[in-house]
N, C-alpha and C. Protein backbone atom coordinates (compact mmCIF):
# COMPACT_ATOMS: atom_id res chain seq x y z
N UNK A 1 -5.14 24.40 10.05
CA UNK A 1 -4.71 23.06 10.47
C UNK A 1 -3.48 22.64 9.68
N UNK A 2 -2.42 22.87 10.40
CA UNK A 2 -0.79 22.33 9.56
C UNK A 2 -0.89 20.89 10.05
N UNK A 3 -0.40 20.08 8.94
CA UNK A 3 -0.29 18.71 8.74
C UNK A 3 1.00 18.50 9.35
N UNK A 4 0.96 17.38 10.58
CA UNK A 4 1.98 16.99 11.28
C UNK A 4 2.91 15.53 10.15
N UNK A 5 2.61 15.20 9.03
CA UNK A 5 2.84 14.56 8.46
C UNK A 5 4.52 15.11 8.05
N UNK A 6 4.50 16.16 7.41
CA UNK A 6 5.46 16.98 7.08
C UNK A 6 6.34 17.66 8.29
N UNK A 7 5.83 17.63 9.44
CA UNK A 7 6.35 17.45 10.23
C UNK A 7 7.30 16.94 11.25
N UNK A 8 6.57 15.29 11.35
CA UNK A 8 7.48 14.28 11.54
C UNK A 8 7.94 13.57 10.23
N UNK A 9 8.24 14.18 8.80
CA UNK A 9 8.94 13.87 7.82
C UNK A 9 8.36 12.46 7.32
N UNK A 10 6.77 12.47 7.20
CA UNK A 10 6.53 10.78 6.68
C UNK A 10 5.89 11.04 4.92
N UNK A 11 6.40 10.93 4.09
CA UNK A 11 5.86 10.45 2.67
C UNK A 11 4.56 10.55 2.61
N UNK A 12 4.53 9.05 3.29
CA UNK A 12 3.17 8.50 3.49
C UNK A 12 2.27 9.03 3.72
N UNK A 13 2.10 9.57 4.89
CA UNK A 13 1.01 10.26 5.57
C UNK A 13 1.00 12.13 4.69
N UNK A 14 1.12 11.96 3.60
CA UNK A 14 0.46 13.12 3.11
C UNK A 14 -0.40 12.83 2.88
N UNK A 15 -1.07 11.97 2.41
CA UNK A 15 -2.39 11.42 1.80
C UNK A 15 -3.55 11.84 3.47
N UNK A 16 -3.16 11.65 4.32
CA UNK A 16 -3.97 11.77 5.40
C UNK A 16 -3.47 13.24 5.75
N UNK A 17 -4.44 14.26 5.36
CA UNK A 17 -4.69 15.93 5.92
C UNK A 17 -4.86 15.59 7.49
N UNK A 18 -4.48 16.33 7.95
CA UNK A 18 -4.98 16.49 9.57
C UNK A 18 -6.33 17.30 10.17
N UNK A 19 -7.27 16.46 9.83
CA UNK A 19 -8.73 16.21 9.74
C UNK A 19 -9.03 16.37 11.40
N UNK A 20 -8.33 15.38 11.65
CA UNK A 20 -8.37 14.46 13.05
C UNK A 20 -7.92 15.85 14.49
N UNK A 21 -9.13 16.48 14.17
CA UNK A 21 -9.29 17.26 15.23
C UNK A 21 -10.23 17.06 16.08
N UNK A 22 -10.29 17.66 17.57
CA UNK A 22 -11.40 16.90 18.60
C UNK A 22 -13.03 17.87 18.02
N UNK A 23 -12.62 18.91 17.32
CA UNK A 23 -13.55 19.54 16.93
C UNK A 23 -14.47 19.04 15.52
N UNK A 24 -13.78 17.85 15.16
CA UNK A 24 -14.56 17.54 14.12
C UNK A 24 -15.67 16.35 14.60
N UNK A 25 -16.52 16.18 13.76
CA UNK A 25 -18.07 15.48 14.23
C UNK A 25 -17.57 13.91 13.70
N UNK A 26 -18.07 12.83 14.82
CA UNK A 26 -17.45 11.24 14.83
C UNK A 26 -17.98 11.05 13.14
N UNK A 27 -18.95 11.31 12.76
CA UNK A 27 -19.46 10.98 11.51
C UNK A 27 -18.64 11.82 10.20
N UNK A 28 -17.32 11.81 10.52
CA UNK A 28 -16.99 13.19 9.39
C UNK A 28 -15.97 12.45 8.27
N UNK A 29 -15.29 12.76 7.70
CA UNK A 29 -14.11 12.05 6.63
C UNK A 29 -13.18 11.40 8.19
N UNK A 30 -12.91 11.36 9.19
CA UNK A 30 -12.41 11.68 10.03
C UNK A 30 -12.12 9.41 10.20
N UNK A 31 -12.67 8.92 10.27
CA UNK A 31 -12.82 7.29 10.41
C UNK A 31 -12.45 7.41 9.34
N UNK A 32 -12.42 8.00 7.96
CA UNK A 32 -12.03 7.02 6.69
C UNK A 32 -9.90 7.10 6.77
N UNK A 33 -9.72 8.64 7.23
CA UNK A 33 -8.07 9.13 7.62
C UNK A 33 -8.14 8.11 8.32
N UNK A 34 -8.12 7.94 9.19
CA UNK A 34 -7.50 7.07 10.84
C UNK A 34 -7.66 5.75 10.27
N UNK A 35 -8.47 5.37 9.18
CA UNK A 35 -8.30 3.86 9.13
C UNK A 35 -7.21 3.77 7.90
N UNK A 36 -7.27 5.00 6.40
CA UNK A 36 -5.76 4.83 6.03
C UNK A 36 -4.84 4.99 6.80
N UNK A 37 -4.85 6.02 7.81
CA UNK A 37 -3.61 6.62 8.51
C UNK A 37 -2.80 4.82 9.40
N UNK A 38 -3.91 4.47 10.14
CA UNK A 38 -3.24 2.97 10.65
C UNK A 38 -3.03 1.53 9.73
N UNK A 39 -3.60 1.96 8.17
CA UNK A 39 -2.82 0.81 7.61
C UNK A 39 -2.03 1.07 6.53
N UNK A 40 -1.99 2.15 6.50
CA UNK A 40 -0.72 2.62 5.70
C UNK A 40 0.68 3.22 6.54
N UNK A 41 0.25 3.52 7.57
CA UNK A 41 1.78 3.42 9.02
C UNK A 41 2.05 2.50 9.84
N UNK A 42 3.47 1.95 9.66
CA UNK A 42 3.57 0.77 10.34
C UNK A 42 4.12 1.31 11.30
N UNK A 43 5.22 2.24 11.39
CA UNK A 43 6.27 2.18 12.28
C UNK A 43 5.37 3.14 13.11
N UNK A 44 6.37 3.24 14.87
CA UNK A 44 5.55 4.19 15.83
C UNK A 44 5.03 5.88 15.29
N UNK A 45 4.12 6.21 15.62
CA UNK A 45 4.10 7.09 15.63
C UNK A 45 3.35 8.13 16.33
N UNK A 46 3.40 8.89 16.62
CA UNK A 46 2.69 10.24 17.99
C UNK A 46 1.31 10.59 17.18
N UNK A 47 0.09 10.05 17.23
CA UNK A 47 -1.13 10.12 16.89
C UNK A 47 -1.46 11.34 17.45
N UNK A 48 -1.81 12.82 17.20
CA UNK A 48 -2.30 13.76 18.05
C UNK A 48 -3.57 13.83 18.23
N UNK A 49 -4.19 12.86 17.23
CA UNK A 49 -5.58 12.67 17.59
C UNK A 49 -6.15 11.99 18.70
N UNK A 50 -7.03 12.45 19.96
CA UNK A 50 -6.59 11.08 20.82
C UNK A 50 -8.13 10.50 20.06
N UNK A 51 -8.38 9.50 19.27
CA UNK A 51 -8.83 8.56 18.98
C UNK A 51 -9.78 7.38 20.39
């Protein structure tokens, strides 16, 4: 799993691994990423998780 963070060039979002696969279980680290990932990113960005 390569981190799209480094990808689309964000700082920020190193802290959030790319967890956020459809293969991971709703109960997983997976809600704690997506809730840093949306309040630590303001500007747009291409979520590949569909959430």
């Amino acid at each position: 799993s390569q981190s799209w963070a480094s990808q689309k060039g964000g700082s920020t979002t190193e802290t959030v691994s790319v967890e956020a696969r459809p293969t991971v279980p709703p109960h997983s680290s997976l809600p704690v990423r997506v809730a840093l990932y949306k309040s630590n990113i303001s500007y747009p960005y291409e979520f590949k998780a569909d959430v």
